[in-house]
C-alpha atoms as a PDB file:
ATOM      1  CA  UNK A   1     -31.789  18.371 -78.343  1.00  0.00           C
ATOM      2  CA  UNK A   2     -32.244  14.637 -78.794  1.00  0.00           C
ATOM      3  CA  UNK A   3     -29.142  12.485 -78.285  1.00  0.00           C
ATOM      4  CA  UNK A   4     -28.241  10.047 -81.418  1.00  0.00           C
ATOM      5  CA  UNK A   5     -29.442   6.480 -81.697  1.00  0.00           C
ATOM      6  CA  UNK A   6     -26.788   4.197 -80.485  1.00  0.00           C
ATOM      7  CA  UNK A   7     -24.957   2.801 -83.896  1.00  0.00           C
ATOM      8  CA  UNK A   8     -23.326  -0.521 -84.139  1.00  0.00           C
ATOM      9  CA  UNK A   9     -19.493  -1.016 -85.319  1.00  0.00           C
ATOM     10  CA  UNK A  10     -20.257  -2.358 -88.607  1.00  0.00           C
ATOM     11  CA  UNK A  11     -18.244  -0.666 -90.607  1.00  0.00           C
ATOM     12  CA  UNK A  12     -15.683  -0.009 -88.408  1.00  0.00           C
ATOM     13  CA  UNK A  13     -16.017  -4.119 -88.491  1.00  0.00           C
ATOM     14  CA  UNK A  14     -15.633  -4.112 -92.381  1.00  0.00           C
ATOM     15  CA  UNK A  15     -12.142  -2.064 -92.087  1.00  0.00           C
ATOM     16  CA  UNK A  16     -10.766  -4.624 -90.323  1.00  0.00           C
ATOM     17  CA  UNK A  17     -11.897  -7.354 -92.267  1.00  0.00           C
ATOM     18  CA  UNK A  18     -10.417  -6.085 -94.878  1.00  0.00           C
ATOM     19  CA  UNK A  19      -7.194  -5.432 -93.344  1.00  0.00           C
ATOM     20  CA  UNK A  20      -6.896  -9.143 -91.947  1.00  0.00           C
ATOM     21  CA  UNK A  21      -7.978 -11.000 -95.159  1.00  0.00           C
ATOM     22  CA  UNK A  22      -4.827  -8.359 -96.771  1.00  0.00           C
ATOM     23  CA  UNK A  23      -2.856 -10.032 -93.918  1.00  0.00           C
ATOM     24  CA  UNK A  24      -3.877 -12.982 -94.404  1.00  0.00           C
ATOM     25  CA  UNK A  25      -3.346 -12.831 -98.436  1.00  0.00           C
ATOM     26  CA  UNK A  26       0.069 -12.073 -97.669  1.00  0.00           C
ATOM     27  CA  UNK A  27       0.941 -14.104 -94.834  1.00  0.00           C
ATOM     28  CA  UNK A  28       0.251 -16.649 -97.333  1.00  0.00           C
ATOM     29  CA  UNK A  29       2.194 -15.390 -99.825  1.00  0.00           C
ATOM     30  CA  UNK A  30       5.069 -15.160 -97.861  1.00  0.00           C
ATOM     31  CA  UNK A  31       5.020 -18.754 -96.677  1.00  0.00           C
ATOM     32  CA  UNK A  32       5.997 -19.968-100.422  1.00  0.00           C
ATOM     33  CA  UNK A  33       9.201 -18.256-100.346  1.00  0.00           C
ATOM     34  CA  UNK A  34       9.795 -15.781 -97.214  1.00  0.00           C
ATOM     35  CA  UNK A  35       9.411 -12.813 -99.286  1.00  0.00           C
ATOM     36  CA  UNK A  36       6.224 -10.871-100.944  1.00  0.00           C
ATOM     37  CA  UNK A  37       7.511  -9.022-104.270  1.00  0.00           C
ATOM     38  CA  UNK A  38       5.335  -6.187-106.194  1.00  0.00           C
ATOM     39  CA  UNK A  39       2.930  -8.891-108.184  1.00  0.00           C
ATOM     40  CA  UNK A  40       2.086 -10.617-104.877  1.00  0.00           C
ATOM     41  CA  UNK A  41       0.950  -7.414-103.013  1.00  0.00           C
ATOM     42  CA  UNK A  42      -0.918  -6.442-106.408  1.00  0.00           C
ATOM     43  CA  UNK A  43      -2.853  -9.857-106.479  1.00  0.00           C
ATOM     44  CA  UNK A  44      -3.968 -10.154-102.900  1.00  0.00           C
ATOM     45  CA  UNK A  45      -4.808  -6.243-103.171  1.00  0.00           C
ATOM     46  CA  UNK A  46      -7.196  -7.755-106.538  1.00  0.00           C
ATOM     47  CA  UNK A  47      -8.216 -10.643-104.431  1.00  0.00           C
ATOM     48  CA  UNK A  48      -9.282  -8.777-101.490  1.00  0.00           C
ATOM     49  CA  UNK A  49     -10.755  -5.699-103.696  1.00  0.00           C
ATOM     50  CA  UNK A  50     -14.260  -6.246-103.086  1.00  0.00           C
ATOM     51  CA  UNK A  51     -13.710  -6.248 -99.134  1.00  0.00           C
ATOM     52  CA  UNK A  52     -11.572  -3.109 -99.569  1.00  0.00           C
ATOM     53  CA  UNK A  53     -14.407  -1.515-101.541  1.00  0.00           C
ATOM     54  CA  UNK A  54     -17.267  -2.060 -98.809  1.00  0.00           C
ATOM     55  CA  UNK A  55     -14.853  -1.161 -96.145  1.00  0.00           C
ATOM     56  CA  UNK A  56     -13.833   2.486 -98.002  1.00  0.00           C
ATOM     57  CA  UNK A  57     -17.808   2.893 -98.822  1.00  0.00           C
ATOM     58  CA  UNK A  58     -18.252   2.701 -94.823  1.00  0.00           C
ATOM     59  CA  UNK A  59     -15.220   4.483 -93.725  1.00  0.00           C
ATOM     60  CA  UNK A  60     -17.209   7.876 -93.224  1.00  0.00           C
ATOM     61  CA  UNK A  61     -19.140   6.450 -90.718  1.00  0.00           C
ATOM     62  CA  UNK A  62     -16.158   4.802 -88.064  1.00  0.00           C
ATOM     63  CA  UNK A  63     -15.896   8.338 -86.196  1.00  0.00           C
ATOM     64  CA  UNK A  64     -19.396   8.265 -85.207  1.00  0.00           C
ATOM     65  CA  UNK A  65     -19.486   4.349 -85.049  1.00  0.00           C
ATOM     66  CA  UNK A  66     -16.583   5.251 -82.329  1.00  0.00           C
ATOM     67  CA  UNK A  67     -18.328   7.953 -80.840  1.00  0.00           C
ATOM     68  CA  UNK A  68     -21.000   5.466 -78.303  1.00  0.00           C
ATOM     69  CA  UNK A  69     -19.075   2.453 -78.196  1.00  0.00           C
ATOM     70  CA  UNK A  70     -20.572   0.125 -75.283  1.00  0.00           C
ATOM     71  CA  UNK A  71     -18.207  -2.222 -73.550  1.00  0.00           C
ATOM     72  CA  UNK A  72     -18.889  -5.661 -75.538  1.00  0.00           C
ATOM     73  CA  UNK A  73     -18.270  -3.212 -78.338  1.00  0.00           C
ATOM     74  CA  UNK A  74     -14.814  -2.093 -77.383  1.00  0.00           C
ATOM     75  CA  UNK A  75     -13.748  -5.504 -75.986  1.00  0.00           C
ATOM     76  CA  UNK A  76     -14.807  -6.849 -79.539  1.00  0.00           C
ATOM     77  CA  UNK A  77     -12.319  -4.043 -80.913  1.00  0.00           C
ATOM     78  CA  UNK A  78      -9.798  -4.700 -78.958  1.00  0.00           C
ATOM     79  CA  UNK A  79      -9.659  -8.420 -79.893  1.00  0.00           C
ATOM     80  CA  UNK A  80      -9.550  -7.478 -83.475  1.00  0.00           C
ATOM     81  CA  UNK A  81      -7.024  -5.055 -83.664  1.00  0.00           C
ATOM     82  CA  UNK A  82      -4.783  -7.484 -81.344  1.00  0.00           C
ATOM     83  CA  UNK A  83      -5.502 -10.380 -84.074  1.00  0.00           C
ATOM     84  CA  UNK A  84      -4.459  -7.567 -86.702  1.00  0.00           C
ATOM     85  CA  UNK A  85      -1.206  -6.904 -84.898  1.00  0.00           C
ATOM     86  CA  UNK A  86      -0.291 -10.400 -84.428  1.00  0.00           C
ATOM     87  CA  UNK A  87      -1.108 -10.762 -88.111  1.00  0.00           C
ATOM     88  CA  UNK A  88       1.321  -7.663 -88.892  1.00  0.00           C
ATOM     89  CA  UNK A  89       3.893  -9.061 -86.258  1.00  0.00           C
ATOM     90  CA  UNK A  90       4.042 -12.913 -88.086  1.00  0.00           C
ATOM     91  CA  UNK A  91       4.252 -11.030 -92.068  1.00  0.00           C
ATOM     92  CA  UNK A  92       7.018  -8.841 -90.365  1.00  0.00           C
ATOM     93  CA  UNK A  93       9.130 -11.355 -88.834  1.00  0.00           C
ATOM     94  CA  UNK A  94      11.563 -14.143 -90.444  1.00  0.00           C
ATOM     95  CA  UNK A  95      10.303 -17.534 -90.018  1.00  0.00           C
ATOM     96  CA  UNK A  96      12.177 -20.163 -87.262  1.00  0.00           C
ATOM     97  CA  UNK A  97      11.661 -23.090 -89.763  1.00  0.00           C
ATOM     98  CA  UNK A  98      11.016 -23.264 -93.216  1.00  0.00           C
ATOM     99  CA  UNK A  99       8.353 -25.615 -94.823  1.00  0.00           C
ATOM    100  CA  UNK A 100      11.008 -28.491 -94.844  1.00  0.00           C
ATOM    101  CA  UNK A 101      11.840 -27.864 -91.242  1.00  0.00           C
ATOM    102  CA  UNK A 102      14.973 -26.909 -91.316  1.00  0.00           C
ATOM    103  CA  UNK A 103      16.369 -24.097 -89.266  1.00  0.00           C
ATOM    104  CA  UNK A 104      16.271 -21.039 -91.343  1.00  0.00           C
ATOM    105  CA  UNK A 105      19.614 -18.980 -90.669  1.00  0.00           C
ATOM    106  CA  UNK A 106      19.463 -15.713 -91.111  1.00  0.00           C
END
């Protein structure tokens, strides 16, 4: 039996562009006021619905995409989920200053 063609990460890729320009979305959000409500999440979610769409269409093909990943490959993964996570950390946590700089007291 002849092994598979090596495939790239593309969609793999796609998933987390989608989830960082979500991130992103929000993160920016969150910046006006400290706090994301219902609307916000539903706009960025509109704003970011094409990328969401592409990355869904793909999403069938990550477990093989993961199946012959190469080094470069997972080192390129690895750097993008540890952007995603400091994106998730930074929406999670309360900010030090606000946009005045003052000290924001919890």
């Amino acid at each position: 039996m002849e092994k598979p063609a090596p495939r790239d990460i593309k969609e793999t890729m796609e998933i987390f562009e989608y989830a960082n320009k979500m991130l992103d979305s929000l993160i920016t959000k969150k910046q006006d006021d400290g706090k994301i409500d219902t609307a916000e999440i539903a706009m960025s979610f509109a704003a970011n619905l094409p990328s969401g769409i592409r990355a869904y269409m793909g999403s069938g093909d990550v477990d093989d995409e993961l199946k012959d990943l190469d080094d470069e490959e997972m080192m390129k993964l690895a750097m993008e989920g540890s952007k995603l996570a400091k994106k998730v950390l930074s929406l999670l946590m309360k900010p030090v200053l606000t946009n005045n700089n003052k000290h924001n007291i919890p």
